[in-house]
PDB file of N, CA and C in Angstrom:
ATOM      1  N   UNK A   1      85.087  49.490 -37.810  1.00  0.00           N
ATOM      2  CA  UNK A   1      84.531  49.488 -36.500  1.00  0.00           C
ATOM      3  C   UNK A   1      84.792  50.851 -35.868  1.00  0.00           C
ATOM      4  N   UNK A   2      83.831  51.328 -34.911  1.00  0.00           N
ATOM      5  CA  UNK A   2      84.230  52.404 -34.204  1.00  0.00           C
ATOM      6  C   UNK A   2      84.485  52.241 -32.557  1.00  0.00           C
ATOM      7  N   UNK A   3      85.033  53.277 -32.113  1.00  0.00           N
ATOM      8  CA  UNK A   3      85.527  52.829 -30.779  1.00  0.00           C
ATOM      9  C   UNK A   3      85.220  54.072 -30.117  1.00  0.00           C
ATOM     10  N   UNK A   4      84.481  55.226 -30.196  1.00  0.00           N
ATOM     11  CA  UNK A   4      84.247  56.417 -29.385  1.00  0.00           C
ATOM     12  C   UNK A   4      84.633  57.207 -30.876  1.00  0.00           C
ATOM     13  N   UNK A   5      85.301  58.010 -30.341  1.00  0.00           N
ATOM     14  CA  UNK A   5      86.464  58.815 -31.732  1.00  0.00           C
ATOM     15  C   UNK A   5      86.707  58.161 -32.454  1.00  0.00           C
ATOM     16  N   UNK A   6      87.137  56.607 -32.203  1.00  0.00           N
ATOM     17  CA  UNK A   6      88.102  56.177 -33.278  1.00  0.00           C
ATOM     18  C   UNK A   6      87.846  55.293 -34.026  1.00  0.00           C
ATOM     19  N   UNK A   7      88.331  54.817 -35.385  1.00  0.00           N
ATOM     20  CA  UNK A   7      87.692  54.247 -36.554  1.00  0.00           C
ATOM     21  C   UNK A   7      88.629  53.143 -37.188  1.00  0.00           C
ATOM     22  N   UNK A   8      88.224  51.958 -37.465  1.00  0.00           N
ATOM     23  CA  UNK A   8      88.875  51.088 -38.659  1.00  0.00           C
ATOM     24  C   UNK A   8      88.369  50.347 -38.866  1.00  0.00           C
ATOM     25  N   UNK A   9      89.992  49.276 -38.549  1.00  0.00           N
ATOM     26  CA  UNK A   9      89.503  47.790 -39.034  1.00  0.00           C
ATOM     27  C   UNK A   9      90.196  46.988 -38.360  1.00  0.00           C
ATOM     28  N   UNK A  10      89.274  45.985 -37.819  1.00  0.00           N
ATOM     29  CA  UNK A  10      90.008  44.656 -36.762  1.00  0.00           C
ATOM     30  C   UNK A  10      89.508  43.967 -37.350  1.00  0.00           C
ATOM     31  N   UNK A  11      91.016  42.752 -37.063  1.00  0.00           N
ATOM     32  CA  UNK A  11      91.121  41.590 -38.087  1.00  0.00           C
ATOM     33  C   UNK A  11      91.504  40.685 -37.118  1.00  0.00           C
ATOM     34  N   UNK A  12      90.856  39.265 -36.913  1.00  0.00           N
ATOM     35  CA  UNK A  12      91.484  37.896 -36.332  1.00  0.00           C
ATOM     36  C   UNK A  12      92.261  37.351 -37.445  1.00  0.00           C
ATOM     37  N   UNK A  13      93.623  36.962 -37.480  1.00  0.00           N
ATOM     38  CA  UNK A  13      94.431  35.967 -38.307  1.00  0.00           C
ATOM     39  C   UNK A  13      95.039  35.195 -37.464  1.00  0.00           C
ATOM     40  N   UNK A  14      94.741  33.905 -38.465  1.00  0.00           N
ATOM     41  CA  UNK A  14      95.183  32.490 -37.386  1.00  0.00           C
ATOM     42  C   UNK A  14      96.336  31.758 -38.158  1.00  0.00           C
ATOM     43  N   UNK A  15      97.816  32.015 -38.097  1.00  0.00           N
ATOM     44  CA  UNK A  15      98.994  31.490 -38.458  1.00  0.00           C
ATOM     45  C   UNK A  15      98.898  30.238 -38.047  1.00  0.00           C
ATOM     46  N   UNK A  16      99.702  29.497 -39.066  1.00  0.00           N
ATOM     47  CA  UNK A  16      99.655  27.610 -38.483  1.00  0.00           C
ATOM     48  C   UNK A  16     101.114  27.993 -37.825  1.00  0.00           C
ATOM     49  N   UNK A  17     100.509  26.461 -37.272  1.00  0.00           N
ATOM     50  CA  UNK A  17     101.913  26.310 -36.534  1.00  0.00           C
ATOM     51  C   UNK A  17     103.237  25.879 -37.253  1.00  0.00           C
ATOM     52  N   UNK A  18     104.613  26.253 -36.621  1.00  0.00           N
ATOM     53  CA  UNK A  18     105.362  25.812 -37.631  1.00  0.00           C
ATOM     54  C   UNK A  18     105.909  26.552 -38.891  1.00  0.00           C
ATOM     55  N   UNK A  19     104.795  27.539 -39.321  1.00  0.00           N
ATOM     56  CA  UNK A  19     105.205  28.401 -40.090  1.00  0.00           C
ATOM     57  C   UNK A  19     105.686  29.748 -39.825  1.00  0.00           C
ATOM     58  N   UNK A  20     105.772  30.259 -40.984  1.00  0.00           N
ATOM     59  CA  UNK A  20     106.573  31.555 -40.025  1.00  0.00           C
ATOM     60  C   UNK A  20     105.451  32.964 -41.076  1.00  0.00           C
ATOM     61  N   UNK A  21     105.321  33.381 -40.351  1.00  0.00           N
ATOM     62  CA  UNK A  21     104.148  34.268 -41.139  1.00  0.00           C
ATOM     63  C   UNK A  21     104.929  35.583 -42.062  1.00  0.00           C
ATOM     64  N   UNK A  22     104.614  35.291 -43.344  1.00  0.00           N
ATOM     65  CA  UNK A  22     105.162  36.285 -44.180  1.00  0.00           C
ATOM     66  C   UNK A  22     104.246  37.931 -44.497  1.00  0.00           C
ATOM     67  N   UNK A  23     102.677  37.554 -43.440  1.00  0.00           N
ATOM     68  CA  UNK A  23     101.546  38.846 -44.005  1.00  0.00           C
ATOM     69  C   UNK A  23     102.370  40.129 -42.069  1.00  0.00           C
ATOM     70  N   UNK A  24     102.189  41.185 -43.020  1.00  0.00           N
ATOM     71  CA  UNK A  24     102.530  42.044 -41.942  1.00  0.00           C
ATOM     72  C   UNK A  24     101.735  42.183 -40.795  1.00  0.00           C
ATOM     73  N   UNK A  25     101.158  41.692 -41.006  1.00  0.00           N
ATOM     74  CA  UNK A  25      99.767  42.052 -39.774  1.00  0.00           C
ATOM     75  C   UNK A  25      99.609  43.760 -39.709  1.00  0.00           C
ATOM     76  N   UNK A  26      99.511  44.229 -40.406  1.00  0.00           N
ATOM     77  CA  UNK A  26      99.113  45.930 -40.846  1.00  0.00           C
ATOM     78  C   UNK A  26     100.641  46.565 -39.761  1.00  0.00           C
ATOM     79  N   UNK A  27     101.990  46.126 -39.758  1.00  0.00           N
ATOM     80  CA  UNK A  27     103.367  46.546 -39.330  1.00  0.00           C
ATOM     81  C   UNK A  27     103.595  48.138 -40.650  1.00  0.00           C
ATOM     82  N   UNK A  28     103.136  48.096 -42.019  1.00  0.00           N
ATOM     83  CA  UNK A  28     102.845  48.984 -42.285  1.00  0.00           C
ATOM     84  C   UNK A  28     102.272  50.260 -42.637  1.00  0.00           C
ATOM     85  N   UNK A  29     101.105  50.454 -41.730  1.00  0.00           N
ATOM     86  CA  UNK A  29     100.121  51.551 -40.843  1.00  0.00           C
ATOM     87  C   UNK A  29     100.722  51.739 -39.863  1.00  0.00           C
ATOM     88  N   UNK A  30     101.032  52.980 -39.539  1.00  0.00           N
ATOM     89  CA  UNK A  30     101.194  53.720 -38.916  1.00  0.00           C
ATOM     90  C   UNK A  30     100.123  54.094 -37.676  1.00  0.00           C
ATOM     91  N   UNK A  31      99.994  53.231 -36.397  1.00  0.00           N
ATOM     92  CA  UNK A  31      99.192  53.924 -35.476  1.00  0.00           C
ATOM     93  C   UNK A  31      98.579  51.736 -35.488  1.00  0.00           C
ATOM     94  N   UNK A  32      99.150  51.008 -35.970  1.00  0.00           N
ATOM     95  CA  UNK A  32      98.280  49.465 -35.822  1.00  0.00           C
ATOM     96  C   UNK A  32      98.738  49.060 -34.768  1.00  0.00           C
ATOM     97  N   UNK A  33      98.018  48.158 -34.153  1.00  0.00           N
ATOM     98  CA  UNK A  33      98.079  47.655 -32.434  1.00  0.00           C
ATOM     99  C   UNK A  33      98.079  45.937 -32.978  1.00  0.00           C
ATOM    100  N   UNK A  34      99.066  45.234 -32.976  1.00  0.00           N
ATOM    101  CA  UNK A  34      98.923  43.514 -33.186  1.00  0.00           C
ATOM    102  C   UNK A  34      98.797  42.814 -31.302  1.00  0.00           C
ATOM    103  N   UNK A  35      98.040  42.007 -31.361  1.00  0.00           N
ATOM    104  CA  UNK A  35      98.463  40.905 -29.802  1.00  0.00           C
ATOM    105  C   UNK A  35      98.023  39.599 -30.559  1.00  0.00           C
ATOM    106  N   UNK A  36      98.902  39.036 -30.155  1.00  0.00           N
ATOM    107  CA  UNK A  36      98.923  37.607 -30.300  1.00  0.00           C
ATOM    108  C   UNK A  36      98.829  36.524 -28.796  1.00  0.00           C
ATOM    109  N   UNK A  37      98.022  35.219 -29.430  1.00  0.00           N
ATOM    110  CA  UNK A  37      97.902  34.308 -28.151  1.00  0.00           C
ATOM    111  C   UNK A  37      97.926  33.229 -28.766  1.00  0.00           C
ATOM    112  N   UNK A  38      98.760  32.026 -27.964  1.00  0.00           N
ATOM    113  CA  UNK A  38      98.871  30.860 -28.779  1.00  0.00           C
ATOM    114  C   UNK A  38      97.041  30.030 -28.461  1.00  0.00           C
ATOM    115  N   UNK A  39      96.695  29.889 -29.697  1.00  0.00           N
ATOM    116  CA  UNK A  39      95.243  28.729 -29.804  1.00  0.00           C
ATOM    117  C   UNK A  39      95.634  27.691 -29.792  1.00  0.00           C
ATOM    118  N   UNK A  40      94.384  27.074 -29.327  1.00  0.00           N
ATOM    119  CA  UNK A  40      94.072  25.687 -29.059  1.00  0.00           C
ATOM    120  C   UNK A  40      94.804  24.390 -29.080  1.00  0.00           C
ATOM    121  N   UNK A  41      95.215  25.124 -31.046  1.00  0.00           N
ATOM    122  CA  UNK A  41      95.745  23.935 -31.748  1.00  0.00           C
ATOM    123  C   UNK A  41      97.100  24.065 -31.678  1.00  0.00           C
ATOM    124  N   UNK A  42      97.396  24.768 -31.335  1.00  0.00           N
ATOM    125  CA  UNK A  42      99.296  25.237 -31.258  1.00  0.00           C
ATOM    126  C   UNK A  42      99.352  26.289 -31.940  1.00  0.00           C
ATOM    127  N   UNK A  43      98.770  26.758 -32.875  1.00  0.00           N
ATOM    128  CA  UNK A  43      98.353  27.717 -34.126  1.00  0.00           C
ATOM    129  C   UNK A  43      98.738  28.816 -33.104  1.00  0.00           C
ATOM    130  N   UNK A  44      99.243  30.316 -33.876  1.00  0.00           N
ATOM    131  CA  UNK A  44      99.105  31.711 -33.513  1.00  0.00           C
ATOM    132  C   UNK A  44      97.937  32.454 -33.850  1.00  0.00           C
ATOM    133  N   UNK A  45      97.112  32.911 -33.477  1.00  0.00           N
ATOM    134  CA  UNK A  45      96.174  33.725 -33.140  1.00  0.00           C
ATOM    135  C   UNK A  45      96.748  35.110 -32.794  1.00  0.00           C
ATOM    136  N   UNK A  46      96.341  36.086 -34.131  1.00  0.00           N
ATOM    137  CA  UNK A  46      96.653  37.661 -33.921  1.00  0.00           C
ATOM    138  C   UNK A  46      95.270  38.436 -34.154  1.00  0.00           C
ATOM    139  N   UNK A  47      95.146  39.083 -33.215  1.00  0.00           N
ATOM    140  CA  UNK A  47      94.267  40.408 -33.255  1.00  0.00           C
ATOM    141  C   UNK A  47      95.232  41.650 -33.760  1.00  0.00           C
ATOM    142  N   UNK A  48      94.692  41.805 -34.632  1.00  0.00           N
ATOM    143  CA  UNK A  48      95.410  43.397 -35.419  1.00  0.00           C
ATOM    144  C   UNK A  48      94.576  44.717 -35.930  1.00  0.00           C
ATOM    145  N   UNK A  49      94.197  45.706 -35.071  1.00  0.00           N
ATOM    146  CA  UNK A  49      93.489  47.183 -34.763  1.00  0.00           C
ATOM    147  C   UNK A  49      94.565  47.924 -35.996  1.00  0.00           C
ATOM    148  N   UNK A  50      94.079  48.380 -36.904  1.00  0.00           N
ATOM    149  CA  UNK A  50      94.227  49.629 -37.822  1.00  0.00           C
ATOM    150  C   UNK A  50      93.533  50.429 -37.923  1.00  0.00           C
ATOM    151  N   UNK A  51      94.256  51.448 -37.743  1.00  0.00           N
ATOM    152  CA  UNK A  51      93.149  52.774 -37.684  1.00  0.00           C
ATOM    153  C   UNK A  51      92.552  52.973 -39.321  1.00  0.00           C
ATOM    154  N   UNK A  52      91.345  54.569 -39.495  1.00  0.00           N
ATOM    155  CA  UNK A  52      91.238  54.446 -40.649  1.00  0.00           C
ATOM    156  C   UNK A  52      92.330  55.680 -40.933  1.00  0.00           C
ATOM    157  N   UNK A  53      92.667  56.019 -41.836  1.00  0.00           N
ATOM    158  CA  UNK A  53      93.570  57.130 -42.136  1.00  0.00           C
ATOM    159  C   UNK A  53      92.831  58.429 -42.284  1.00  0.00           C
ATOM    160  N   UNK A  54      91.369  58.005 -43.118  1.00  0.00           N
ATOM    161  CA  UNK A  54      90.117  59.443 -43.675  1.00  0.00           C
ATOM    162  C   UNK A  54      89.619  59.862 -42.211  1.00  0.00           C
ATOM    163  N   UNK A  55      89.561  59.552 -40.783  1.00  0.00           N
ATOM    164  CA  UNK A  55      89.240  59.582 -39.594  1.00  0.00           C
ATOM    165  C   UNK A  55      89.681  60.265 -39.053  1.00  0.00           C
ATOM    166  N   UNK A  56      89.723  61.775 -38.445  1.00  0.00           N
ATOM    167  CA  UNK A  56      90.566  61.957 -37.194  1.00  0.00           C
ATOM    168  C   UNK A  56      90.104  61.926 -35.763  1.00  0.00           C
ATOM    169  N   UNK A  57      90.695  61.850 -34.997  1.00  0.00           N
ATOM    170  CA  UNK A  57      92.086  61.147 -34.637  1.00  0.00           C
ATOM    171  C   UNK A  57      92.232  60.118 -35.527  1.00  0.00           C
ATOM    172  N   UNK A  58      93.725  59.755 -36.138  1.00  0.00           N
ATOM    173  CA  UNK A  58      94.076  58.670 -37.328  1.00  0.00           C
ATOM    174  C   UNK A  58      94.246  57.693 -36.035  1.00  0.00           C
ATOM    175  N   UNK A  59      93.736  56.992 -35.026  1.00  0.00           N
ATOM    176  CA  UNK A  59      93.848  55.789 -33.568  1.00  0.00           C
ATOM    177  C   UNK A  59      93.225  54.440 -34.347  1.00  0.00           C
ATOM    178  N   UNK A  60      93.586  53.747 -33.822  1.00  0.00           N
ATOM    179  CA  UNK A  60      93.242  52.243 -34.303  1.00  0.00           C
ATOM    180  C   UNK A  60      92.206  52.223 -33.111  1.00  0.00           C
ATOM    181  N   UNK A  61      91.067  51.243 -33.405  1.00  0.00           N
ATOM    182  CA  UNK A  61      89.964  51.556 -32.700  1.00  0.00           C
ATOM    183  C   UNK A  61      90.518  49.917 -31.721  1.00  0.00           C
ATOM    184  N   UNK A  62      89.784  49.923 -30.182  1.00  0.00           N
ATOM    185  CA  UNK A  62      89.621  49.351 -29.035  1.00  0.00           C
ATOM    186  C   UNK A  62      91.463  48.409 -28.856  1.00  0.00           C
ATOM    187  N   UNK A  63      92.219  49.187 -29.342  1.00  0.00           N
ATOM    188  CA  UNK A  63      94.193  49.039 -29.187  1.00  0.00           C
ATOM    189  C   UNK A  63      93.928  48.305 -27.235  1.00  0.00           C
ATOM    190  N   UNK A  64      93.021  48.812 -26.533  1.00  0.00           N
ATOM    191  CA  UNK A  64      93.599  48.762 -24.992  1.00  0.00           C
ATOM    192  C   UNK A  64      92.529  47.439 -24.628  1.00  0.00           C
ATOM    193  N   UNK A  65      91.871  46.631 -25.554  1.00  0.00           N
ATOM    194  CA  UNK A  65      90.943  45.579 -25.364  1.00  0.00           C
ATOM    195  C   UNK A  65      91.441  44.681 -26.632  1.00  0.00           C
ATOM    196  N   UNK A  66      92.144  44.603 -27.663  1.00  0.00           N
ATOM    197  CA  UNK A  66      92.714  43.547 -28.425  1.00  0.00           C
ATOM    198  C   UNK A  66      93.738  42.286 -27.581  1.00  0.00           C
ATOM    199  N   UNK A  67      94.347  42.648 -26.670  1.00  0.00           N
ATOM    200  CA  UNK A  67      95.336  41.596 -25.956  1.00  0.00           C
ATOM    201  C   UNK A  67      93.955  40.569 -25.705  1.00  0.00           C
ATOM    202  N   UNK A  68      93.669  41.271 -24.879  1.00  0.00           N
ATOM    203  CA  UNK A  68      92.307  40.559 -24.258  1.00  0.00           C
ATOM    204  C   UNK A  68      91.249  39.623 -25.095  1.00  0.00           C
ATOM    205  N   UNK A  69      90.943  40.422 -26.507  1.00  0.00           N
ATOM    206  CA  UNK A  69      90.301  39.557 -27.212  1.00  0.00           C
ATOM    207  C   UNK A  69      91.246  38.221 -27.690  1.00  0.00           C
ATOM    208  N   UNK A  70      92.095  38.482 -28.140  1.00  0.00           N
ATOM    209  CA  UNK A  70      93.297  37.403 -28.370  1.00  0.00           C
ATOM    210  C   UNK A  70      92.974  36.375 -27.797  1.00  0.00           C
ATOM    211  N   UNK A  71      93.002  36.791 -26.033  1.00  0.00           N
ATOM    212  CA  UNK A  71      93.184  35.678 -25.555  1.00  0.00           C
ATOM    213  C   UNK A  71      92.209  34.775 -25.110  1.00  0.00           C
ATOM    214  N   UNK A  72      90.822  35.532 -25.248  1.00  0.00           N
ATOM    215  CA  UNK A  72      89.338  35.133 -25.087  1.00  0.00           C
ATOM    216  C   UNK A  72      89.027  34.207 -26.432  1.00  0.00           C
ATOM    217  N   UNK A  73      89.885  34.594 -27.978  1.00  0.00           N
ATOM    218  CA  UNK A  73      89.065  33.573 -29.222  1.00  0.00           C
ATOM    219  C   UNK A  73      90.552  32.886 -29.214  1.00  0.00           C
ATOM    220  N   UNK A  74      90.945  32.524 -28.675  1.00  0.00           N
ATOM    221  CA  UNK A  74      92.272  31.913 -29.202  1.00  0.00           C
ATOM    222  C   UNK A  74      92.407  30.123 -28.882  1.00  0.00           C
ATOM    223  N   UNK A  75      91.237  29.610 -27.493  1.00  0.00           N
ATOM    224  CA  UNK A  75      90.703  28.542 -27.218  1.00  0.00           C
ATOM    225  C   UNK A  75      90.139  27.891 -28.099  1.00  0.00           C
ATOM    226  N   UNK A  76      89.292  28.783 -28.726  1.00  0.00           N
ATOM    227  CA  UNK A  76      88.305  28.055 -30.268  1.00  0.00           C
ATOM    228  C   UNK A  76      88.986  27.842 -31.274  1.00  0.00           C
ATOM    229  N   UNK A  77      90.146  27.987 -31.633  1.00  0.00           N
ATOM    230  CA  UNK A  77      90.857  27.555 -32.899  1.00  0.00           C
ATOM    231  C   UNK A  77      92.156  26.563 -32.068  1.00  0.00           C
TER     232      UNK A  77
END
């Protein structure tokens, strides 16, 4: 996805409840933006912005509008 300058990849992941999530949510990229909101079902709901690395600026694309999406798809699951 692009965001002005900036380039990647945004990902919705929906953790059950109860569990404890073993995937990094991209914690190893350098420059990744995670927000989380509890869904519907009790479930965790993460939005996770990684930048691309081949891109410069290396920025994770729309970092200052992910909280927000979180909490806008997080009703539907």
């Amino acid at each position: 996805m692009t965001d002005g300058s900036k380039a990647g990849t945004v990902s919705v992941v929906l953790v059950p409840k109860g569990t404890y999530s073993i995937a990094p949510l991209g914690a190893e990229v350098q420059g990744t933006a995670n927000a989380q909101s509890e869904a519907a079902s009790g479930n965790q709901l993460h939005v996770v912005s990684q930048p691309d690395p081949n891109v410069r600026p290396v920025e994770a694309p729309f970092t200052d509008s992910i909280a927000k999406f979180a909490t806008d798809i997080a009703p539907r699951f």
